[in-house]
N, C-alpha and C. Protein backbone atom coordinates (compact mmCIF):
# COMPACT_ATOMS: atom_id res chain seq x y z
N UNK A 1 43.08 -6.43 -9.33
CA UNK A 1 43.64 -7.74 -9.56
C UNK A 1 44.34 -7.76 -10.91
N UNK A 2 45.51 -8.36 -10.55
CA UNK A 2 46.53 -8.37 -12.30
C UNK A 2 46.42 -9.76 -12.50
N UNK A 3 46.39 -10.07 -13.61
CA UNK A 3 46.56 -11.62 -14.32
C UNK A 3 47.59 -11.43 -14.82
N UNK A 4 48.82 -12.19 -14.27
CA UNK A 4 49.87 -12.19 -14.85
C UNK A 4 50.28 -13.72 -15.15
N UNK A 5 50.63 -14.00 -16.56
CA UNK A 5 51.19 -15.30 -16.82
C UNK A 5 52.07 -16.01 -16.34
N UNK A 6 52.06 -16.83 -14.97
CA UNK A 6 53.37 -17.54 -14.36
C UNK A 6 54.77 -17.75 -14.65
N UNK A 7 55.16 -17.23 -14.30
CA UNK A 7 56.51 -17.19 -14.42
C UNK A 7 56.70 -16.26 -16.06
N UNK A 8 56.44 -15.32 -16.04
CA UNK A 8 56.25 -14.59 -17.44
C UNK A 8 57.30 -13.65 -17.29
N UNK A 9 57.99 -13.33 -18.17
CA UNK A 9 58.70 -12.23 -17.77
C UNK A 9 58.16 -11.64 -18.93
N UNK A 10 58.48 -10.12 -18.96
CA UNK A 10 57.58 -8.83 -20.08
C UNK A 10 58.78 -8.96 -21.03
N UNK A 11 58.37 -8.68 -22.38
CA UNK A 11 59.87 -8.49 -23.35
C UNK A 11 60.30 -6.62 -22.99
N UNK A 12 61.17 -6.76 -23.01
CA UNK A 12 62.04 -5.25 -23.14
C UNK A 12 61.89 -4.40 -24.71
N UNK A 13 62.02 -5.70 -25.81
CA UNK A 13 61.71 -4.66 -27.61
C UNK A 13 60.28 -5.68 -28.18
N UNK A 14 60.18 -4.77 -29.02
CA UNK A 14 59.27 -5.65 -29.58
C UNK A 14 59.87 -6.57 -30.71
N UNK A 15 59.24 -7.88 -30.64
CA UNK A 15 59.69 -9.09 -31.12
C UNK A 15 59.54 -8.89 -32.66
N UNK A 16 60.13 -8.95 -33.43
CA UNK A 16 60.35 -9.23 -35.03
C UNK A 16 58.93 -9.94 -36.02
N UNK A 17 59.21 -9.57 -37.27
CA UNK A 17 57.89 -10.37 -38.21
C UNK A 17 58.48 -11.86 -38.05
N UNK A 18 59.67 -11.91 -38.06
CA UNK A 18 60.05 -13.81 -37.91
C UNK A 18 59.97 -14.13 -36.98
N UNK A 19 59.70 -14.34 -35.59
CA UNK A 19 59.10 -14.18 -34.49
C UNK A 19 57.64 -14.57 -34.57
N UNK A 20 56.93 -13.58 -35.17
CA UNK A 20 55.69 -14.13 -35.93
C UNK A 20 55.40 -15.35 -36.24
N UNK A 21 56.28 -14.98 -37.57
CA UNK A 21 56.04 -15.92 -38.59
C UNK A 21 56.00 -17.30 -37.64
N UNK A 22 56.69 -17.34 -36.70
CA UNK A 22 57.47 -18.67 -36.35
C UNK A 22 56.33 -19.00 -35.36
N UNK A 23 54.94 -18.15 -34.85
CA UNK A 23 54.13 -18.40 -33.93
C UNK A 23 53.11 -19.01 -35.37
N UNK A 24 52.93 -18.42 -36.07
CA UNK A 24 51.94 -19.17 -36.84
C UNK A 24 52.19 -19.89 -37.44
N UNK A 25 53.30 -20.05 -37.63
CA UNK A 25 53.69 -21.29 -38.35
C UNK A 25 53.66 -22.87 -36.92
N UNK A 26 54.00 -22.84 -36.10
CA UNK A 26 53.96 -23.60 -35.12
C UNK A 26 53.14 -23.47 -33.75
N UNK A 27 52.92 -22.28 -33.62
CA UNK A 27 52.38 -22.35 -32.20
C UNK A 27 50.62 -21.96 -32.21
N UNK A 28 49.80 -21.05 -33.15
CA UNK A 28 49.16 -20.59 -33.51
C UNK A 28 47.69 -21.92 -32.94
N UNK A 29 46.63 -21.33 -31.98
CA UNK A 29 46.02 -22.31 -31.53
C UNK A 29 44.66 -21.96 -32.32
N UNK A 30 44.50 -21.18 -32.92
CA UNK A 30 43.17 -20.83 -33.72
C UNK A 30 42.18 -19.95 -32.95
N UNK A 31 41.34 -19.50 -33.29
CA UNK A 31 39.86 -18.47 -33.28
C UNK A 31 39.68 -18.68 -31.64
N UNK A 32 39.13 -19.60 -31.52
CA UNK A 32 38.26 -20.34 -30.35
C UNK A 32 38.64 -19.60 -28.99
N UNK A 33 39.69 -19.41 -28.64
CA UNK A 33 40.25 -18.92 -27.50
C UNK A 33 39.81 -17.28 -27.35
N UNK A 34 39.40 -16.45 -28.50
CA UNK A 34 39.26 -15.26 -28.40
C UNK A 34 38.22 -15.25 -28.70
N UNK A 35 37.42 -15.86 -29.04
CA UNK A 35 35.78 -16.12 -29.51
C UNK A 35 34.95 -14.83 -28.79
N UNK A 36 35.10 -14.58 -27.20
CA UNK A 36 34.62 -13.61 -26.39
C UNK A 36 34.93 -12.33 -26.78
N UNK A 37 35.99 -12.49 -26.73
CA UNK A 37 36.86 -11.00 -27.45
C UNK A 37 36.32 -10.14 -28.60
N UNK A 38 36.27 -11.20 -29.52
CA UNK A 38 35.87 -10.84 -30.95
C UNK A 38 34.71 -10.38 -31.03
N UNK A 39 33.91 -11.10 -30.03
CA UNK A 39 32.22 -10.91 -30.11
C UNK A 39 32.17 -9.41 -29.29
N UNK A 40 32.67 -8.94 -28.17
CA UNK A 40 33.04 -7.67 -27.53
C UNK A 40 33.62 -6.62 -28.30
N UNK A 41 34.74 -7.11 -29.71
CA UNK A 41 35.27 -5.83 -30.14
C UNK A 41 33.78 -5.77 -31.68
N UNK A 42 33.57 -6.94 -31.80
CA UNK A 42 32.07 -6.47 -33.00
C UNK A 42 31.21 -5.62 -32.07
N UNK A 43 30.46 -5.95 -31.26
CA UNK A 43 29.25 -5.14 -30.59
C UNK A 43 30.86 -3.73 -30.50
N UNK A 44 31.02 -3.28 -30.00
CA UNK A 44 32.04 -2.03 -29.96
C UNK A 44 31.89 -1.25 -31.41
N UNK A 45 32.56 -1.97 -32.24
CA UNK A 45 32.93 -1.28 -33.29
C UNK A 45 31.15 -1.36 -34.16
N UNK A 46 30.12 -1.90 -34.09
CA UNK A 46 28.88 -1.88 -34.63
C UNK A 46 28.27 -0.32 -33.69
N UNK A 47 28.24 -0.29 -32.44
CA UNK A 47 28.06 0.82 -31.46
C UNK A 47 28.22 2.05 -31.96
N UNK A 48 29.91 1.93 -33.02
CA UNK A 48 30.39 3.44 -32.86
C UNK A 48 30.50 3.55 -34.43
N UNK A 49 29.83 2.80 -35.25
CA UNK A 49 30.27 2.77 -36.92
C UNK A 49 29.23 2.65 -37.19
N UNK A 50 29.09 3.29 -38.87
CA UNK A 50 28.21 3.34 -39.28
C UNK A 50 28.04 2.33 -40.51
N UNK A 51 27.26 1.83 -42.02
CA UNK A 51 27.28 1.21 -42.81
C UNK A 51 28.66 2.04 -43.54
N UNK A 52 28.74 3.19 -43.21
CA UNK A 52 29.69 3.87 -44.81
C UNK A 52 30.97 3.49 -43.89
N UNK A 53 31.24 2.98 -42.93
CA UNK A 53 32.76 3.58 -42.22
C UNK A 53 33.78 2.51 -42.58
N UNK A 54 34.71 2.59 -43.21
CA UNK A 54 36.27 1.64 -43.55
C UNK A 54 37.02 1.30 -42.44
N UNK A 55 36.95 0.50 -42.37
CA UNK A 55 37.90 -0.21 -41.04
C UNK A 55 39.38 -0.53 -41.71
N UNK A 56 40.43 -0.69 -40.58
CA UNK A 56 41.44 -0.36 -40.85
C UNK A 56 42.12 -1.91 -39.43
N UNK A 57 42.13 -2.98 -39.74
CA UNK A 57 42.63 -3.48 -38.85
C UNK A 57 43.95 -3.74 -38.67
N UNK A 58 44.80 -3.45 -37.31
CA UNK A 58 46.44 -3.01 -37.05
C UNK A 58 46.58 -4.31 -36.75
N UNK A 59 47.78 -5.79 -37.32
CA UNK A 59 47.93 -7.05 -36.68
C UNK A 59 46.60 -7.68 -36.90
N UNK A 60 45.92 -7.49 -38.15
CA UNK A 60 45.22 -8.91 -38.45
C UNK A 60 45.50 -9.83 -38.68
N UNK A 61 47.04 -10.90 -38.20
CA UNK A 61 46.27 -11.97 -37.80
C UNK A 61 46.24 -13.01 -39.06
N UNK A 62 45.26 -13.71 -38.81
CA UNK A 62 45.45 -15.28 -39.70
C UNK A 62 43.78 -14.35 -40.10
N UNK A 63 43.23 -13.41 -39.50
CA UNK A 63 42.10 -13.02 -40.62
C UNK A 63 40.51 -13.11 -39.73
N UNK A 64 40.79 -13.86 -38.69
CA UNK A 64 39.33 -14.62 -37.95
C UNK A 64 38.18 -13.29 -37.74
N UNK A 65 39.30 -12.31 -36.88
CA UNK A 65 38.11 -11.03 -36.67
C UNK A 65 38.00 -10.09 -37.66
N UNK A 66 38.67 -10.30 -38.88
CA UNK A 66 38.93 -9.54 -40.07
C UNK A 66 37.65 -10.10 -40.80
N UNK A 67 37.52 -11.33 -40.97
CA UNK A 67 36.45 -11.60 -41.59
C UNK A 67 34.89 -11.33 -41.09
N UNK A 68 34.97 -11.54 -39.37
CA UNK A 68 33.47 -11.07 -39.20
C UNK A 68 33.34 -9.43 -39.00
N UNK A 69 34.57 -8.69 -39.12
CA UNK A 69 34.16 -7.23 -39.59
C UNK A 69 33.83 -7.36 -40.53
N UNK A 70 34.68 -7.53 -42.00
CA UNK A 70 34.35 -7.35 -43.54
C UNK A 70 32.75 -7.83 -43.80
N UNK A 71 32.79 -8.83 -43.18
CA UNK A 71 30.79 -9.48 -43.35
C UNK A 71 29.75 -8.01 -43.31
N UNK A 72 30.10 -6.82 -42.30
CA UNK A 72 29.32 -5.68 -42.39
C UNK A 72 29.88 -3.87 -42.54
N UNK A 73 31.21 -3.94 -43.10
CA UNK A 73 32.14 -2.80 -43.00
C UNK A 73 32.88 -2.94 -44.33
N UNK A 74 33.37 -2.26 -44.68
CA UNK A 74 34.49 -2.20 -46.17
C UNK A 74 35.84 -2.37 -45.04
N UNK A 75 36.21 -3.19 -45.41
CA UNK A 75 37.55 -3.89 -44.54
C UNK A 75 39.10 -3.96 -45.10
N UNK A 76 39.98 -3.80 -44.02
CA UNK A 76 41.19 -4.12 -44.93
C UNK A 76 42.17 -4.42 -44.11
N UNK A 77 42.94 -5.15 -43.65
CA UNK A 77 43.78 -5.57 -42.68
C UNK A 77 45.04 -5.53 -43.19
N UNK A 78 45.97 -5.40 -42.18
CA UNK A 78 47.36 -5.30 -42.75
C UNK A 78 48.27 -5.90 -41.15
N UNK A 79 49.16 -6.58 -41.27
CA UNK A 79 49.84 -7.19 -40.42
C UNK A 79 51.29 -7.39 -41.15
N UNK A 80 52.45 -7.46 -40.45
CA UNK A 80 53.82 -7.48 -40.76
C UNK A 80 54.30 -9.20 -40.58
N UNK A 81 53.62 -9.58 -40.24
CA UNK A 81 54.17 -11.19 -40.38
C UNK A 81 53.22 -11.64 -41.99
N UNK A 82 54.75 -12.65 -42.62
CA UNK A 82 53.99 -12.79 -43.80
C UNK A 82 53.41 -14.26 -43.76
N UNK A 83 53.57 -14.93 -42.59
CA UNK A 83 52.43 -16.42 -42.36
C UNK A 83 51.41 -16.10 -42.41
N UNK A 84 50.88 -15.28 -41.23
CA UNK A 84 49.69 -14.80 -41.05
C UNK A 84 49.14 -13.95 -41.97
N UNK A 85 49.73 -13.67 -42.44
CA UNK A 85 48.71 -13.05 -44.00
C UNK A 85 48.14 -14.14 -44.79
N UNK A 86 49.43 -15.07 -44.55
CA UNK A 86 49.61 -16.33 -46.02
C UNK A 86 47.65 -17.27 -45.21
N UNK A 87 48.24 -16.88 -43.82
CA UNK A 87 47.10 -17.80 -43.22
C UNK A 87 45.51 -17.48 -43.53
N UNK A 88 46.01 -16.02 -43.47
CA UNK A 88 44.62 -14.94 -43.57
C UNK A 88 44.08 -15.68 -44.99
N UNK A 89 44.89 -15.27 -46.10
CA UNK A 89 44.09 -15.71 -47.37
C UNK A 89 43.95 -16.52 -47.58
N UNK A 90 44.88 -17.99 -47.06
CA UNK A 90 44.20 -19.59 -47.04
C UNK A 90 43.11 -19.50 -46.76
N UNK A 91 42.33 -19.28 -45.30
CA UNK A 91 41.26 -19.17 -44.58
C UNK A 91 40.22 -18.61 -45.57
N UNK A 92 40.55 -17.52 -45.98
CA UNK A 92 39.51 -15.71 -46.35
C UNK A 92 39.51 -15.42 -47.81
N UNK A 93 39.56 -15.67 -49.01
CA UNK A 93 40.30 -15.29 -49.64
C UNK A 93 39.72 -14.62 -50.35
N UNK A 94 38.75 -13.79 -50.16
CA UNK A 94 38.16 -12.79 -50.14
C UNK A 94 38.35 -11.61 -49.29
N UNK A 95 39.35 -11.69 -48.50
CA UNK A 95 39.58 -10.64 -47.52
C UNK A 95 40.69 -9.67 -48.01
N UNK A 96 41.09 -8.75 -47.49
CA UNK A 96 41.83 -7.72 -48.46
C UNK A 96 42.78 -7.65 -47.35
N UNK A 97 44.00 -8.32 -46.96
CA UNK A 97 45.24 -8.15 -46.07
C UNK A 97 46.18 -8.01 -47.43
N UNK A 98 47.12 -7.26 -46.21
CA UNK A 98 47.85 -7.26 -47.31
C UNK A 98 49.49 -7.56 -45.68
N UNK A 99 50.64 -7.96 -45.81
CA UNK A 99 51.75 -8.02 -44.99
C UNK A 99 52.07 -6.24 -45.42
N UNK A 100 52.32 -5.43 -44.40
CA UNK A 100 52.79 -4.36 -43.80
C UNK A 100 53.07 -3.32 -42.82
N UNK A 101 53.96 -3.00 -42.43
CA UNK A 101 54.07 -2.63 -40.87
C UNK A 101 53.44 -1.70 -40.62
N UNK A 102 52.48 -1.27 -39.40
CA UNK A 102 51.78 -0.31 -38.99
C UNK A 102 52.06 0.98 -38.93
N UNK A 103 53.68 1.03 -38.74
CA UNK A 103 54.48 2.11 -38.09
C UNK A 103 54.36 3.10 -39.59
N UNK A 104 54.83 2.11 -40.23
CA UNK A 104 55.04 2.89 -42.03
C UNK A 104 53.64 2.97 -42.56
N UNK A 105 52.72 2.37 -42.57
CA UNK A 105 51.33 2.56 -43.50
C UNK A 105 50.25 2.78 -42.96
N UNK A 106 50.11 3.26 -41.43
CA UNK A 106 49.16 4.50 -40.93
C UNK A 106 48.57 5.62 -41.86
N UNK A 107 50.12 6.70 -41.83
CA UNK A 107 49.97 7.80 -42.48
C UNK A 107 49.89 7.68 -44.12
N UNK A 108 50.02 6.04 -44.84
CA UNK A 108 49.98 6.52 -45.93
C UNK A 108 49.07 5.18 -46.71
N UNK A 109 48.45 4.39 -45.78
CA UNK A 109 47.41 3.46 -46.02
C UNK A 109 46.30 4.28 -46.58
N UNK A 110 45.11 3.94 -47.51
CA UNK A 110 44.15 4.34 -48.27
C UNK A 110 43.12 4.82 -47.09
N UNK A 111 42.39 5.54 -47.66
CA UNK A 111 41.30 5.91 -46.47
C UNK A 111 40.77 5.20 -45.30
N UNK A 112 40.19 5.69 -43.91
CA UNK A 112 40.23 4.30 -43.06
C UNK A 112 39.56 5.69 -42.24
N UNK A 113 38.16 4.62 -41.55
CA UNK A 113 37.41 5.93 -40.90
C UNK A 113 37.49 4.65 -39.09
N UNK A 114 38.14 3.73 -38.85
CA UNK A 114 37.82 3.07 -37.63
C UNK A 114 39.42 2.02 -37.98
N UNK A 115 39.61 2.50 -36.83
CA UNK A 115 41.25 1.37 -36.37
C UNK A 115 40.39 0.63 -35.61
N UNK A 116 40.91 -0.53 -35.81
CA UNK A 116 40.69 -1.88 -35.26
C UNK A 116 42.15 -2.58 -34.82
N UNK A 117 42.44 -2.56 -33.16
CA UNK A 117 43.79 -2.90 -32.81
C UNK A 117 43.49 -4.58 -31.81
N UNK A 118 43.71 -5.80 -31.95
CA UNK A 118 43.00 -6.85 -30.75
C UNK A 118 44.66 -7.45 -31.43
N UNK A 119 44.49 -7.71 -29.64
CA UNK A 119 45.93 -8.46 -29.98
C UNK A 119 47.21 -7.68 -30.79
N UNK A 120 47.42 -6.80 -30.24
CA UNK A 120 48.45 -5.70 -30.82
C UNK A 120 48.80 -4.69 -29.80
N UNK A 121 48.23 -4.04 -29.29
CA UNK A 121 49.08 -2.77 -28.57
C UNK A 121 49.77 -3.53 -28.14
N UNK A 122 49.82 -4.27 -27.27
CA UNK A 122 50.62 -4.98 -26.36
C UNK A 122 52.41 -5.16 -26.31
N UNK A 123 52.45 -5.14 -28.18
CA UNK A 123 53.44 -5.67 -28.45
C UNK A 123 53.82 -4.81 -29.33
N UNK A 124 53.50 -3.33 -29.09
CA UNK A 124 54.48 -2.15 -29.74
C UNK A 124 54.56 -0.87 -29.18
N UNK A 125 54.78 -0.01 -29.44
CA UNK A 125 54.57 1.00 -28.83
C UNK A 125 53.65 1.73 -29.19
N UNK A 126 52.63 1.58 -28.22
CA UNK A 126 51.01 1.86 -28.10
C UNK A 126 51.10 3.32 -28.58
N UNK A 127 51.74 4.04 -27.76
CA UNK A 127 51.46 5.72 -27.66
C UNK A 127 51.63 6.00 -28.99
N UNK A 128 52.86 5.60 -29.73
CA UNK A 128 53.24 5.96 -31.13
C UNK A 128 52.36 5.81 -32.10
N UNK A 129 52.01 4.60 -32.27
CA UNK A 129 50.77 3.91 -33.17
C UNK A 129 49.50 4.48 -33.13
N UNK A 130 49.18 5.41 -31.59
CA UNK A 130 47.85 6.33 -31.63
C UNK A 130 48.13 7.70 -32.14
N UNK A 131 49.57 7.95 -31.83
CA UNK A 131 50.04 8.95 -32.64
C UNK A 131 49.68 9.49 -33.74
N UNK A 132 50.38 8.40 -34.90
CA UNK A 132 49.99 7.61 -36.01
C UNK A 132 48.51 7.84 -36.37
N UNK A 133 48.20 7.80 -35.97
CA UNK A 133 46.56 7.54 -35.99
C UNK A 133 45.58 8.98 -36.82
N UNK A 134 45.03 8.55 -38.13
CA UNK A 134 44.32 10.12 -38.56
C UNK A 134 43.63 10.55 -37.62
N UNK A 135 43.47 12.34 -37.36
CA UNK A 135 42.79 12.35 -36.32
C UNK A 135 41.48 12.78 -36.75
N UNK A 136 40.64 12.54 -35.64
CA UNK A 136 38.99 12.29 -35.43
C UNK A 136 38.86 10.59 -36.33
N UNK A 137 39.72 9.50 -36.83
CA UNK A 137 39.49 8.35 -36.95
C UNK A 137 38.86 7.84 -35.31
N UNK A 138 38.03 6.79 -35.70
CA UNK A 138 37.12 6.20 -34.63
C UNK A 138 38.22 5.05 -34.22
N UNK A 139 38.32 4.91 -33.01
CA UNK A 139 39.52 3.50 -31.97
C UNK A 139 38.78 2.67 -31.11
N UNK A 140 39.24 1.21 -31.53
CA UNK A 140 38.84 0.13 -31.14
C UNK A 140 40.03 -0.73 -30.71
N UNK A 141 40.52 -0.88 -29.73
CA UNK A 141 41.30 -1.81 -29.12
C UNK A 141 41.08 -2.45 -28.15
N UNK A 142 41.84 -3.64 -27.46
CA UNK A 142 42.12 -4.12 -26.84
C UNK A 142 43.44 -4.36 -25.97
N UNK A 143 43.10 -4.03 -24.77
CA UNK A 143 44.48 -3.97 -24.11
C UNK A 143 44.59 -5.23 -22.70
N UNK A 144 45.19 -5.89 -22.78
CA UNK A 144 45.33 -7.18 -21.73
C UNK A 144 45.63 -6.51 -20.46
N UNK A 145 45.37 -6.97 -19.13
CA UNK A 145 45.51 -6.89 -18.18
C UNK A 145 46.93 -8.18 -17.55
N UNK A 146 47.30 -8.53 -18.52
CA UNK A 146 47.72 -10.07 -18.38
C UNK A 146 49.38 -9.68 -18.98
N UNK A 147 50.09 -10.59 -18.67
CA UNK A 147 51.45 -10.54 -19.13
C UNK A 147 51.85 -11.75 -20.23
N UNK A 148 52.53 -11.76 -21.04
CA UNK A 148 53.08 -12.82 -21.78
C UNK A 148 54.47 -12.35 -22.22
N UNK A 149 55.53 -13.19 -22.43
CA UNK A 149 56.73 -13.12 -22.76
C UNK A 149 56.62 -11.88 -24.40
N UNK A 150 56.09 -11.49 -24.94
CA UNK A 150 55.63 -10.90 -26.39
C UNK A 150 55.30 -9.67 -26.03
N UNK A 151 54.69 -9.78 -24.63
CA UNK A 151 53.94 -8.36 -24.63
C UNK A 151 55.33 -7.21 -23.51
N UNK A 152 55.05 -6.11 -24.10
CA UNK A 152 55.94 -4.93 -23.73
C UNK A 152 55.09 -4.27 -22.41
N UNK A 153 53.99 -4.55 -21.75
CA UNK A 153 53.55 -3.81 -20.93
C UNK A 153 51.97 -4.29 -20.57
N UNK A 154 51.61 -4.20 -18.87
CA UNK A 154 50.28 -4.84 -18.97
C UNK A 154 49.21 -3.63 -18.62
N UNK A 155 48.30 -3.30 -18.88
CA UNK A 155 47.52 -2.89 -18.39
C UNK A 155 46.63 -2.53 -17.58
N UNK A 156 46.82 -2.06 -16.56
CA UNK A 156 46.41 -2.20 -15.17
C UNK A 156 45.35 -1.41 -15.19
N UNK A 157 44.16 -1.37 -15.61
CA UNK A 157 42.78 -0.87 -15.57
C UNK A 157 42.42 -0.11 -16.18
N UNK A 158 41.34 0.67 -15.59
CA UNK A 158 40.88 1.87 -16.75
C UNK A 158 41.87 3.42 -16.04
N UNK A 159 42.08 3.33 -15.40
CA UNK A 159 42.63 4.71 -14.92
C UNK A 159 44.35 4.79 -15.31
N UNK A 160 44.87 3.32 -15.37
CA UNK A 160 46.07 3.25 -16.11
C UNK A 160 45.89 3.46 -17.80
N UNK A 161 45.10 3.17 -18.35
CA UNK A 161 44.46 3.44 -19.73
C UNK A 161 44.78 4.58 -19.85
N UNK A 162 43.62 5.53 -19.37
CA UNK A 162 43.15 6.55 -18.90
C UNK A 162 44.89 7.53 -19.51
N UNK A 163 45.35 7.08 -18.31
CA UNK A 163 46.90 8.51 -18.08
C UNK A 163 47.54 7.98 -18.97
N UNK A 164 47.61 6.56 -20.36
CA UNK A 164 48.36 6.40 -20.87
C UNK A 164 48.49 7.27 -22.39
N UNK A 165 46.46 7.50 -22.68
CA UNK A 165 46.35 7.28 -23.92
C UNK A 165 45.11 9.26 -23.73
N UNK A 166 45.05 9.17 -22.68
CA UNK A 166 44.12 10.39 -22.72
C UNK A 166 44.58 11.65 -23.76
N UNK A 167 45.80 11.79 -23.78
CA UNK A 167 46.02 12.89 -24.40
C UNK A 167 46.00 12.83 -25.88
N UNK A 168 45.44 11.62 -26.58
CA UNK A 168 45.78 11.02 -27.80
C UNK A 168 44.49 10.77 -28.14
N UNK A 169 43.66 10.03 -27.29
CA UNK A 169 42.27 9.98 -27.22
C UNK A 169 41.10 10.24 -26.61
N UNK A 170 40.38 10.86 -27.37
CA UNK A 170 39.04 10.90 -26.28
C UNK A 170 38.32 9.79 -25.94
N UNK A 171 38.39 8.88 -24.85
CA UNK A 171 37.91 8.14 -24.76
C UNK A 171 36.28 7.67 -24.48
N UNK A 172 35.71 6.92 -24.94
CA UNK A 172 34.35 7.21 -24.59
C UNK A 172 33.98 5.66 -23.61
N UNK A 173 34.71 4.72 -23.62
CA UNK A 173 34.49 3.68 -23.32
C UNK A 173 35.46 2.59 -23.23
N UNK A 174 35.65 2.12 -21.67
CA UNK A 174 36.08 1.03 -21.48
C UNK A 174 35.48 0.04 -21.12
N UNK A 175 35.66 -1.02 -21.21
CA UNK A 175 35.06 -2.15 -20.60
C UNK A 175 35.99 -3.46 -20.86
N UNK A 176 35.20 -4.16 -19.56
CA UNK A 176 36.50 -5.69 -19.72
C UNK A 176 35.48 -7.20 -20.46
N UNK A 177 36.45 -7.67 -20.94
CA UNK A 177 36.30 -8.83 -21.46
C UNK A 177 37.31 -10.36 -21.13
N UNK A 178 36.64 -11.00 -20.56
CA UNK A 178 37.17 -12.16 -20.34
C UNK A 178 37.42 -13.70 -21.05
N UNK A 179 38.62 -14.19 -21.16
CA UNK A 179 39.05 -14.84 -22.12
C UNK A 179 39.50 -16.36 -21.16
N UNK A 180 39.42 -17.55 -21.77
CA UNK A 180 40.35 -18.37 -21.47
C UNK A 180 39.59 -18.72 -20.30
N UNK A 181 38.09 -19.15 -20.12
CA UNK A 181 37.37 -18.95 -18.68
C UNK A 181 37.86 -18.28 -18.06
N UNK A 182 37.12 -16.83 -18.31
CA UNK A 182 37.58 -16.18 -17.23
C UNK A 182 38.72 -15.63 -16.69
N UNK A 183 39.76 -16.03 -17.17
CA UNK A 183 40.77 -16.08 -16.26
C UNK A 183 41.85 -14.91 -16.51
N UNK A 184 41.70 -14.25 -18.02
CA UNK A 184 42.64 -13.43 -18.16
C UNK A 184 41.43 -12.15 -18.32
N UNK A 185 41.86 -11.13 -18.16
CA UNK A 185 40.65 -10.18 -18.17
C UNK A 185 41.39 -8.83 -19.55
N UNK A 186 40.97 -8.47 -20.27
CA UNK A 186 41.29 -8.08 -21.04
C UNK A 186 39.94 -6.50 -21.54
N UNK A 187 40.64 -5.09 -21.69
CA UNK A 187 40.28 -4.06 -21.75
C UNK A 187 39.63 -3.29 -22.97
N UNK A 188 38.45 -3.58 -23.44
CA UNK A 188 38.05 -2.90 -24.77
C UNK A 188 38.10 -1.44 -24.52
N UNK A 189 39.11 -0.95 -25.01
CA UNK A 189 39.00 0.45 -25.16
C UNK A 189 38.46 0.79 -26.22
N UNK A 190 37.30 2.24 -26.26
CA UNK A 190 36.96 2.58 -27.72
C UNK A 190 37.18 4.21 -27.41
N UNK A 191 37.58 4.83 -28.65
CA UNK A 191 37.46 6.36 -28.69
C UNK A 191 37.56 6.86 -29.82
N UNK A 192 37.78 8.32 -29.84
CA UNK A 192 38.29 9.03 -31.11
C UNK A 192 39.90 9.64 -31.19
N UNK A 193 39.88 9.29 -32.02
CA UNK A 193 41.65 9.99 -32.07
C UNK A 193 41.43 11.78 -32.21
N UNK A 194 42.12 12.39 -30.97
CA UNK A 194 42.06 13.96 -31.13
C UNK A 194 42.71 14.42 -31.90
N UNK A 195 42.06 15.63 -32.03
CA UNK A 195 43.14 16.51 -33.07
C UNK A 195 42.65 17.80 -32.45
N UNK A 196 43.81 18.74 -32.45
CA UNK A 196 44.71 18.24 -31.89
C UNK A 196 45.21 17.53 -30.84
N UNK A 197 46.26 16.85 -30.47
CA UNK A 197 45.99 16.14 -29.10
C UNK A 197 46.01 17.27 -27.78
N UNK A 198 45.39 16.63 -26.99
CA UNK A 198 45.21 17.79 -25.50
C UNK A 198 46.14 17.69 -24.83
């Protein structure tokens, strides 16, 4: 079963930081809606991390799941829209975001032993960004089963996962999480980034 957003059509590029900006500045509905999510990618990333491990979150966002990592992890988020940063540190301001694009500060961001991706593959190019990725770093994402005008591609289960990302990751675990009652079903992927890839 696909959850696809009515009348949704998929974007063809990925949408711009002003694009962003322009969702949090106006459209941005808060925490509450991903509440499930968040609580699914903590138990995940608590599972596969230890007290010493640095998290590294890709598209944090106004900060919500940034903050209940940092509560038990050395944390640091980085996102390319500069609302949502601005939002992050209104909210957090104790939290360590900083506005910068994933693509550029992977390979040259400060140490980071666990990527943290929710609300992001969706809307870049997934394969590249695992690419990107130090290898044997620990992976925590989320991948929608669902369509929205933003997102570049939906996810059609674990075996579509599977042939997208296998050669990039060892995967140890999928599982679904449901959002919005139920209604959109959404994919916690967790693994390790290989090295080399297979």
């Amino acid at each position: 079963m696909s959850y696809v957003v009515p009348n949704c059509k998929l974007s063809d590029i990925e949408c711009g930081a002003e694009y962003y900006d322009n969702v949090y500045l106006t459209k941005w509905v808060g925490p509450d809606r991903y509440k499930p999510l968040y609580q699914a990618v903590l138990r995940e990333v608590a599972r596969i991390s230890s007290e010493e491990d640095v998290i590294l979150e890709l598209g944090c966002g106004p900060g919500n799941l940034g903050s209940m990592l940092n509560a038990h992890w050395a944390y640091r988020g980085i996102d390319f829209s500069v609302e949502a940063v601005n939002l992050a540190r209104l909210q957090f301001p104790t939290l360590t975001v900083n506005v910068a694009d994933a693509y550029m500060s992977l390979s040259t961001e400060d140490p980071y032993t666990t990527i943290v991706a929710v609300e992001f593959m969706e809307h870049v190019d997934d394969r590249k960004i695992v690419e990107l990725i130090r290898p044997e770093s620990k992976v925590v994402m989320s991948l929608p089963e669902y369509g929205a005008s933003s997102h570049l591609r939906i996810y059609r289960g674990p075996e579509y996962i599977k042939d997208r990302f296998n050669h990039l990751l060892d995967i140890t675990s999928i599982k679904p999480v449901y959002i919005l009652k139920e209604k959109f079903r959404i994919w916690i992927t967790t693994g390790t980034r290989r090295f080399p890839p297979a």
